[in-house]
C-alpha atoms as a PDB file:
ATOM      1  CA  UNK A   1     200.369 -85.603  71.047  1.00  0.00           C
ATOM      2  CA  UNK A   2     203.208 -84.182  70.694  1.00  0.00           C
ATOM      3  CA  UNK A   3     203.903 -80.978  73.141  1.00  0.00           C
ATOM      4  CA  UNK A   4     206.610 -78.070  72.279  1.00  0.00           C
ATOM      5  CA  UNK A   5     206.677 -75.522  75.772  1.00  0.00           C
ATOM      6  CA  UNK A   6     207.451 -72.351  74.591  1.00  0.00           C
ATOM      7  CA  UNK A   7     206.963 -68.988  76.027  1.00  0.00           C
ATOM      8  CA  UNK A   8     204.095 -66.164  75.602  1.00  0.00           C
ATOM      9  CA  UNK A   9     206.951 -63.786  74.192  1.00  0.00           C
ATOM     10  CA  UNK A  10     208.545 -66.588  72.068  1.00  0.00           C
ATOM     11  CA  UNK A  11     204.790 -67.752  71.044  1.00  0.00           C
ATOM     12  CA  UNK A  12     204.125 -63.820  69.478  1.00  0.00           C
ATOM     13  CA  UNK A  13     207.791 -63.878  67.662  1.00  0.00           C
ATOM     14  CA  UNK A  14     206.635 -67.497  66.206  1.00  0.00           C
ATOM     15  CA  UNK A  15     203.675 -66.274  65.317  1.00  0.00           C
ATOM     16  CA  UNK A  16     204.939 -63.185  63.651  1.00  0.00           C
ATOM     17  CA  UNK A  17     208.101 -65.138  61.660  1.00  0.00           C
ATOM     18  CA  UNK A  18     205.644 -67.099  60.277  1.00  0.00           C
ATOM     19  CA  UNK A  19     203.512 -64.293  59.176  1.00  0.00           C
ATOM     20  CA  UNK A  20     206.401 -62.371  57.573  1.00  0.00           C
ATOM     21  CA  UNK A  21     207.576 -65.264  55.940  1.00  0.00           C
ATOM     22  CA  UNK A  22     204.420 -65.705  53.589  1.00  0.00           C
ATOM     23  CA  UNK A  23     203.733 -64.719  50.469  1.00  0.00           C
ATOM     24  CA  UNK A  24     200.861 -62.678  49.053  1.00  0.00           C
ATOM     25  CA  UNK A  25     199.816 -58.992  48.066  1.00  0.00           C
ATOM     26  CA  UNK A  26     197.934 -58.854  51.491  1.00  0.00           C
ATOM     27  CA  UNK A  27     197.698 -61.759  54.305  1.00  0.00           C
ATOM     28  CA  UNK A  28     194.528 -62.831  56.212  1.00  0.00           C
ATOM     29  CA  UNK A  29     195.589 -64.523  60.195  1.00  0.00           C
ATOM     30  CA  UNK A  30     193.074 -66.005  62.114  1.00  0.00           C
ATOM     31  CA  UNK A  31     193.119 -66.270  66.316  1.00  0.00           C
ATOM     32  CA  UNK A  32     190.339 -68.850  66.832  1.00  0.00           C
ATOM     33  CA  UNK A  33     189.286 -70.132  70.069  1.00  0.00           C
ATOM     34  CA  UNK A  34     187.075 -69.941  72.622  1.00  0.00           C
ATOM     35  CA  UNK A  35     186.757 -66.405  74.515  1.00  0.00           C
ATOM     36  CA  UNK A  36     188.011 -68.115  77.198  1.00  0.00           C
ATOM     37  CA  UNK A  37     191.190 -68.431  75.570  1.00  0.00           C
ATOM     38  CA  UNK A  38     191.991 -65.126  75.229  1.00  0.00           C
ATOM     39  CA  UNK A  39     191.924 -64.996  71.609  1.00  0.00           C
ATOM     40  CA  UNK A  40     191.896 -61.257  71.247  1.00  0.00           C
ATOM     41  CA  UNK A  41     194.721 -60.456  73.433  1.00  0.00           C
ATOM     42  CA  UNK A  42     196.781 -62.500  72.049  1.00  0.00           C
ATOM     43  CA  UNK A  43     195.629 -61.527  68.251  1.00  0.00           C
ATOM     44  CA  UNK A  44     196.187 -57.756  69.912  1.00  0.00           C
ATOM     45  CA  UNK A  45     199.828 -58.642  70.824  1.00  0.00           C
ATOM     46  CA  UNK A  46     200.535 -59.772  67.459  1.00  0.00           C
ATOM     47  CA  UNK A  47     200.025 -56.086  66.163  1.00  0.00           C
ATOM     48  CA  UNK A  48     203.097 -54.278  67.158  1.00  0.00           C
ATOM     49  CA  UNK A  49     205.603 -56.477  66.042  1.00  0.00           C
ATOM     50  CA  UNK A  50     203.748 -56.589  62.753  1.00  0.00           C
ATOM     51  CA  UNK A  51     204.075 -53.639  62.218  1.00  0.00           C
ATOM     52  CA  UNK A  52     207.481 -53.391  63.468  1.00  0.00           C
ATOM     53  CA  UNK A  53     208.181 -55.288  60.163  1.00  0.00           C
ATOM     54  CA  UNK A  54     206.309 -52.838  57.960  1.00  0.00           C
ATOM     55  CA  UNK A  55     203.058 -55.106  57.826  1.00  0.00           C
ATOM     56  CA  UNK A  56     200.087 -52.090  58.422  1.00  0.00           C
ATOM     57  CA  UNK A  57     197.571 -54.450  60.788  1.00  0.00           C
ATOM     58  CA  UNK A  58     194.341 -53.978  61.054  1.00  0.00           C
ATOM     59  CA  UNK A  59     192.402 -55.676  64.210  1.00  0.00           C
ATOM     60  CA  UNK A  60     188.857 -57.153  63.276  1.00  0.00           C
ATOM     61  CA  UNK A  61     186.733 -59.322  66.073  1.00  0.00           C
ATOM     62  CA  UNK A  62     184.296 -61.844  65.064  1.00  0.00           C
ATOM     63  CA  UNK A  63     182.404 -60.158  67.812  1.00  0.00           C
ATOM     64  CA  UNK A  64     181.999 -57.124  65.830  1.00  0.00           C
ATOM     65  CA  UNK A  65     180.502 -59.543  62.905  1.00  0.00           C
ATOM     66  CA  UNK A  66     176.918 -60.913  64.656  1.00  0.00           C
ATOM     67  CA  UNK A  67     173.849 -61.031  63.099  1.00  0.00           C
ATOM     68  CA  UNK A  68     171.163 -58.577  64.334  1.00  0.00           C
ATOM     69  CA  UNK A  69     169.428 -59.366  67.602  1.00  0.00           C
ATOM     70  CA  UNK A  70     166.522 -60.777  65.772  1.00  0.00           C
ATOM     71  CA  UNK A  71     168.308 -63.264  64.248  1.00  0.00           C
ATOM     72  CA  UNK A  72     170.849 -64.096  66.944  1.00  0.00           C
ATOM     73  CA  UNK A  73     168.526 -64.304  69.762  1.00  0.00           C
ATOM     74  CA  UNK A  74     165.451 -65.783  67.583  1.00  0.00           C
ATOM     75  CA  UNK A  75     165.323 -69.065  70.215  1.00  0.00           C
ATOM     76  CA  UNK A  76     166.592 -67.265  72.960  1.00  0.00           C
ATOM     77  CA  UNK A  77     169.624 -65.566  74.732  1.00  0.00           C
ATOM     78  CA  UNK A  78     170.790 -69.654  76.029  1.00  0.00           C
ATOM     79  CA  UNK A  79     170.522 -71.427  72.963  1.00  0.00           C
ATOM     80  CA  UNK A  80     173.851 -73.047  72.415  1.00  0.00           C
ATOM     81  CA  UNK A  81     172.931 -74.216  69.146  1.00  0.00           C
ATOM     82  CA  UNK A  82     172.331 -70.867  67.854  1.00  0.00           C
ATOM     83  CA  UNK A  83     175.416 -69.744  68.734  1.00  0.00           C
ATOM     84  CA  UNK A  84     176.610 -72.487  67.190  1.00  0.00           C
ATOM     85  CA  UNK A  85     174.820 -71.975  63.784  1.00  0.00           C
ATOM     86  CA  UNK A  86     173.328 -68.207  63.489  1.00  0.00           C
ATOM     87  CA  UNK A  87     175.562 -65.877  66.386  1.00  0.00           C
ATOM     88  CA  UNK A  88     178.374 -64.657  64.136  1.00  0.00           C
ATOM     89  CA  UNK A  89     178.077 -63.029  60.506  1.00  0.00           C
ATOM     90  CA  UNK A  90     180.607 -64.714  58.832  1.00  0.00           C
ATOM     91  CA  UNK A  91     179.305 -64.161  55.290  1.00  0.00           C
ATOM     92  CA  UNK A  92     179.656 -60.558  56.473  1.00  0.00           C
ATOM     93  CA  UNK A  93     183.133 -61.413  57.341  1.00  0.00           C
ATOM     94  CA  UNK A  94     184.092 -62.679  54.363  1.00  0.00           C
ATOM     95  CA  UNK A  95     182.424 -60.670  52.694  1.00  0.00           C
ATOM     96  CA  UNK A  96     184.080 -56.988  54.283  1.00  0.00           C
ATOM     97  CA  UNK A  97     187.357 -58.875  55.481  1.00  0.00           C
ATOM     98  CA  UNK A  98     188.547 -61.595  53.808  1.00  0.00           C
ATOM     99  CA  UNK A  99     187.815 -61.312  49.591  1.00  0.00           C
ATOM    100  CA  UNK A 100     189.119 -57.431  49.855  1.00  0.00           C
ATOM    101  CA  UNK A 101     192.446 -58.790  51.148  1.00  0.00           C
ATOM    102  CA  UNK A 102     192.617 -61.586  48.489  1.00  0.00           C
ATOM    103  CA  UNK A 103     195.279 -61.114  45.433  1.00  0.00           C
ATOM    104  CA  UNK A 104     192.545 -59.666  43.238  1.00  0.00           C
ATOM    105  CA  UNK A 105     190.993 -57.588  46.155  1.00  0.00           C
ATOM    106  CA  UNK A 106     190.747 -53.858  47.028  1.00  0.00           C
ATOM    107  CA  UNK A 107     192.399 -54.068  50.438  1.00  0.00           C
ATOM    108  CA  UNK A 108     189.858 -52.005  51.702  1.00  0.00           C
ATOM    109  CA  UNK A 109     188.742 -53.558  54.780  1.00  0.00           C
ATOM    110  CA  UNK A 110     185.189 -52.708  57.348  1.00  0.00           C
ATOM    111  CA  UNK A 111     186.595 -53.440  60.969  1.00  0.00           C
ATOM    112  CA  UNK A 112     183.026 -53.479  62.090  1.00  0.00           C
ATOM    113  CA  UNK A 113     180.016 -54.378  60.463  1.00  0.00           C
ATOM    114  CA  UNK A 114     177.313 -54.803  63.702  1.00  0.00           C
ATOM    115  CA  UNK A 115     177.441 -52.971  67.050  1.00  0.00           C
ATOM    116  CA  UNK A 116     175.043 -55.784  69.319  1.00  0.00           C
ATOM    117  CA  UNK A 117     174.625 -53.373  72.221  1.00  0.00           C
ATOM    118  CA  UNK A 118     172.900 -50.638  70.288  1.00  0.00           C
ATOM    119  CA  UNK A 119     171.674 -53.924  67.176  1.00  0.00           C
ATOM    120  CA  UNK A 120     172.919 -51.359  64.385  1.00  0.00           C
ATOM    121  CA  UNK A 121     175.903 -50.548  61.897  1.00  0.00           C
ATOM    122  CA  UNK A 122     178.372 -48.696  64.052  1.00  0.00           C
ATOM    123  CA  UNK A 123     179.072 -47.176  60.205  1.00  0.00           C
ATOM    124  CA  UNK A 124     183.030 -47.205  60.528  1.00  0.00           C
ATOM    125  CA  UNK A 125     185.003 -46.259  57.676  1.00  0.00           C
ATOM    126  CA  UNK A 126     187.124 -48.720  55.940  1.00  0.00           C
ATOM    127  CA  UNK A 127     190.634 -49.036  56.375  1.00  0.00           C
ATOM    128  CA  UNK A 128     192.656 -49.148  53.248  1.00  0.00           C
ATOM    129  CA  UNK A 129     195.266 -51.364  53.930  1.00  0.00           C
ATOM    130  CA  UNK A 130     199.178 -50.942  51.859  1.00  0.00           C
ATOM    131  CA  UNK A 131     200.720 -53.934  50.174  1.00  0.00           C
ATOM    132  CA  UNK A 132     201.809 -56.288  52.619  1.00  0.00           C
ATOM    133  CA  UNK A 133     199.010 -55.310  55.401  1.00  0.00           C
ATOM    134  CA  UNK A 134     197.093 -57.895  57.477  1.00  0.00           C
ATOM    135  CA  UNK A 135     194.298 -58.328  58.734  1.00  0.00           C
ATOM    136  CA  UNK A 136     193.937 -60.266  62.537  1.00  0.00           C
ATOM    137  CA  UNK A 137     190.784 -61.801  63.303  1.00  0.00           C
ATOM    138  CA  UNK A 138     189.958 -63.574  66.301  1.00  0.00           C
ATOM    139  CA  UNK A 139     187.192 -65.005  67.730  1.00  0.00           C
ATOM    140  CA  UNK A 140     185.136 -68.520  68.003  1.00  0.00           C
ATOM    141  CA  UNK A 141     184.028 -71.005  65.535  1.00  0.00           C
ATOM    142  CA  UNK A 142     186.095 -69.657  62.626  1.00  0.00           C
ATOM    143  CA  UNK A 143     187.232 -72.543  61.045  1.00  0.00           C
ATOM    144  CA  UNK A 144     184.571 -75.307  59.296  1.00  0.00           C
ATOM    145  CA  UNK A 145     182.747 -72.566  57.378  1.00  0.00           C
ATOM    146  CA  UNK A 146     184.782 -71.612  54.220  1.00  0.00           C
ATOM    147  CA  UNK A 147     186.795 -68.674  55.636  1.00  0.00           C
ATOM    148  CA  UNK A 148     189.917 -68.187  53.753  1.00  0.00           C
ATOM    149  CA  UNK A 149     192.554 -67.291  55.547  1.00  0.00           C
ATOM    150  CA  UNK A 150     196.261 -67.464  55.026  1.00  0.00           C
ATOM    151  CA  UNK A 151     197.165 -68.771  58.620  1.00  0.00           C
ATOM    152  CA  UNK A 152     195.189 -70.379  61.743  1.00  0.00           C
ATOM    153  CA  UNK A 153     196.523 -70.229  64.642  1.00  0.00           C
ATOM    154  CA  UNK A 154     194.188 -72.457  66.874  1.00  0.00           C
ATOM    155  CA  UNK A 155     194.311 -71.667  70.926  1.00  0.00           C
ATOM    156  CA  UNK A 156     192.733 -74.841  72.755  1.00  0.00           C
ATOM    157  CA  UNK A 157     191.892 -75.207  76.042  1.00  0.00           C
ATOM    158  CA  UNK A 158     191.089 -79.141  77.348  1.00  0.00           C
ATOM    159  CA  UNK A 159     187.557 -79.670  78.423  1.00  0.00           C
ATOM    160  CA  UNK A 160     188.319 -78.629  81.915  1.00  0.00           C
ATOM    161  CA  UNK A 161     190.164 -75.291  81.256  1.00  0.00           C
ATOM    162  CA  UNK A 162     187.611 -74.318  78.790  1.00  0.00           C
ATOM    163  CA  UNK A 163     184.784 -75.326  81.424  1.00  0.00           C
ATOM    164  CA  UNK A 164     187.005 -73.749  84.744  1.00  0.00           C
ATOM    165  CA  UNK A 165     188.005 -70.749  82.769  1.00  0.00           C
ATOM    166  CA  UNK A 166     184.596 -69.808  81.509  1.00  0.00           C
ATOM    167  CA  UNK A 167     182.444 -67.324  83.509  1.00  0.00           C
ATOM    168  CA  UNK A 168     179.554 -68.964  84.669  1.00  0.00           C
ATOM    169  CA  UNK A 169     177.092 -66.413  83.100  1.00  0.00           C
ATOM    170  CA  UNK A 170     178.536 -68.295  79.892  1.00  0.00           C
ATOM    171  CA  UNK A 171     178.274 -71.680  80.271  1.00  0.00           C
ATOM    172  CA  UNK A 172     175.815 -72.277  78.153  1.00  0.00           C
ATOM    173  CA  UNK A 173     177.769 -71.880  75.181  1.00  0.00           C
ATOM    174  CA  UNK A 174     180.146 -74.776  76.179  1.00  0.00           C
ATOM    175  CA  UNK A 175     177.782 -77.556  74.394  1.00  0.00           C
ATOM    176  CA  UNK A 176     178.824 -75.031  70.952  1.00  0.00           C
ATOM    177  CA  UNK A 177     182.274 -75.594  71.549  1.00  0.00           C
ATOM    178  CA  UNK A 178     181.963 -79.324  72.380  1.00  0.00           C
ATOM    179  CA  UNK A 179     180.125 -79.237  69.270  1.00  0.00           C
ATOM    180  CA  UNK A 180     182.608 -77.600  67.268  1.00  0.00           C
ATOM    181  CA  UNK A 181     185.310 -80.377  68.424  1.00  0.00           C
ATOM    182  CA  UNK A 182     183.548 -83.426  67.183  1.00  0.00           C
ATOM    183  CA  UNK A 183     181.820 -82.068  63.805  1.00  0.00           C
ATOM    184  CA  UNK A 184     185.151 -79.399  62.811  1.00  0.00           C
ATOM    185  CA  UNK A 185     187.913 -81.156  64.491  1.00  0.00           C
ATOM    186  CA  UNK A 186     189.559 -77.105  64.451  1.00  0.00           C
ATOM    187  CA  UNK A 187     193.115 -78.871  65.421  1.00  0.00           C
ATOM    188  CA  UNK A 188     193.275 -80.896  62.585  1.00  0.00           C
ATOM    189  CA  UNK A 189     192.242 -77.944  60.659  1.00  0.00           C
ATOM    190  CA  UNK A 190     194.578 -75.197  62.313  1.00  0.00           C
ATOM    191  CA  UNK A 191     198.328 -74.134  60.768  1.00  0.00           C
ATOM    192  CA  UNK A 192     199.186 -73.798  64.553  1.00  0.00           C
ATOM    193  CA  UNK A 193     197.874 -75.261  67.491  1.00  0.00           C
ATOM    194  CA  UNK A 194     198.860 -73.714  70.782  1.00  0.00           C
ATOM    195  CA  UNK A 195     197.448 -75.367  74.566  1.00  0.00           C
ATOM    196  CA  UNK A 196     196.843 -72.529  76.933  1.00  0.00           C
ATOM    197  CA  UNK A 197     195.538 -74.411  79.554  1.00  0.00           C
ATOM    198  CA  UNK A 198     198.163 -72.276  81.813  1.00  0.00           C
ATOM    199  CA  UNK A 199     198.152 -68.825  79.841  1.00  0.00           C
ATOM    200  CA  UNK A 200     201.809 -67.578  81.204  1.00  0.00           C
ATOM    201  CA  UNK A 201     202.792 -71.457  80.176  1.00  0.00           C
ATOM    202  CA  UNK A 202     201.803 -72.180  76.685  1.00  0.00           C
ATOM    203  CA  UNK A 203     202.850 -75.075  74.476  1.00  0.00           C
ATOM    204  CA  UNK A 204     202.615 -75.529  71.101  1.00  0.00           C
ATOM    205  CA  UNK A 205     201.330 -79.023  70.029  1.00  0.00           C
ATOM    206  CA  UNK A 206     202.602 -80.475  66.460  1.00  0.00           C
ATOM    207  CA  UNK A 207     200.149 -83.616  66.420  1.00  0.00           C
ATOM    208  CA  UNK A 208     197.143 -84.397  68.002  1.00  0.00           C
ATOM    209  CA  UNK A 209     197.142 -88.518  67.883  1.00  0.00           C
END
């Protein structure tokens, strides 16, 4: 592979130039990752200097899109294949997210569709996002299922990282992302792919191969 070290501050300015630089009434950015990665504070830092630019941003988590409790947890709390297959919502995603930020869309966009602590609709308001908003999603497992977005930017983490930088408590959703590896490849898949084995040392890979 090919490695490119760059810096956490120069990583967000990247991320934003290439952001600002595409076209379209309203632009949809994925984080994906593992947790472990820190997808959403990085997808947080990107905010600001959004809207620095005069992109409105509006900050949606995948964790914020599961499934109800019954459906989540219907072979258990462990069960890294249902995390896997049935954890995250993300016909609900594309649904609430994604299609109202397409050309043809409304730009009105649900931040939140499922609160798991209390397993109900925290029944947010939708943000109506200007001309030239965007949306930042982050979370795991986003690519591989038909969610359009406009750019990926994929955070990896080899097989040790992800494994030392997991808690323990969470372990059992490692076989997902292993998983998620071999059948999605999310590399190949990703506009951007950015190792953060070393979080305060990232590098930016331009070929895996």
């Amino acid at each position: 592979m090919r490695v490119r070290a760059i810096s956490p501050e120069a990583l967000v300015d990247e991320v934003v130039e290439r952001v600002d630089a595409l076209p379209g009434r309203w632009l949809r950015v994925a984080v994906d990752g593992a947790e472990a990665a820190g997808t959403g504070e990085f997808a947080d830092r990107l905010v600001s200097p959004l809207r620095e630019r005069g992109r409105e941003t509006v900050r949606v988590r995948a964790a914020d899109y599961l499934r109800p409790a019954s459906v989540r947890l219907e072979h258990g709390h462990h069960d890294p294949d249902s995390y896997y297959l049935s954890w995250f919502d993300t016909t609900g995603l594309a649904r609430e997210v994604l299609r109202p930020l397409a050309a043809d869309g409304t730009g009105r966009v649900l931040p939140a569709l499922w609160d798991p602590d209390a397993d109900r609709s925290p029944r947010l308001n939708r943000v109506s996002l200007p001309e030239r908003g965007v949306a930042v999603v982050d979370g795991p497992l986003l690519q591989g299922v038909g969610l359009d977005f406009d750019l990926v930017v994929h955070l990896w983490l080899s097989d040790g990282a992800l494994r030392r930088r997991t808690p323990e408590d969470r372990h059992w959703t490692l076989p997902a992302f292993h998983r998620y590896a071999e059948e999605v490849d999310p590399t190949s898949l990703a506009d951007l792919v950015v190792r953060v084995d070393h979080p305060d040392r990232p590098a930016i890979i331009d070929a895996f191969g």
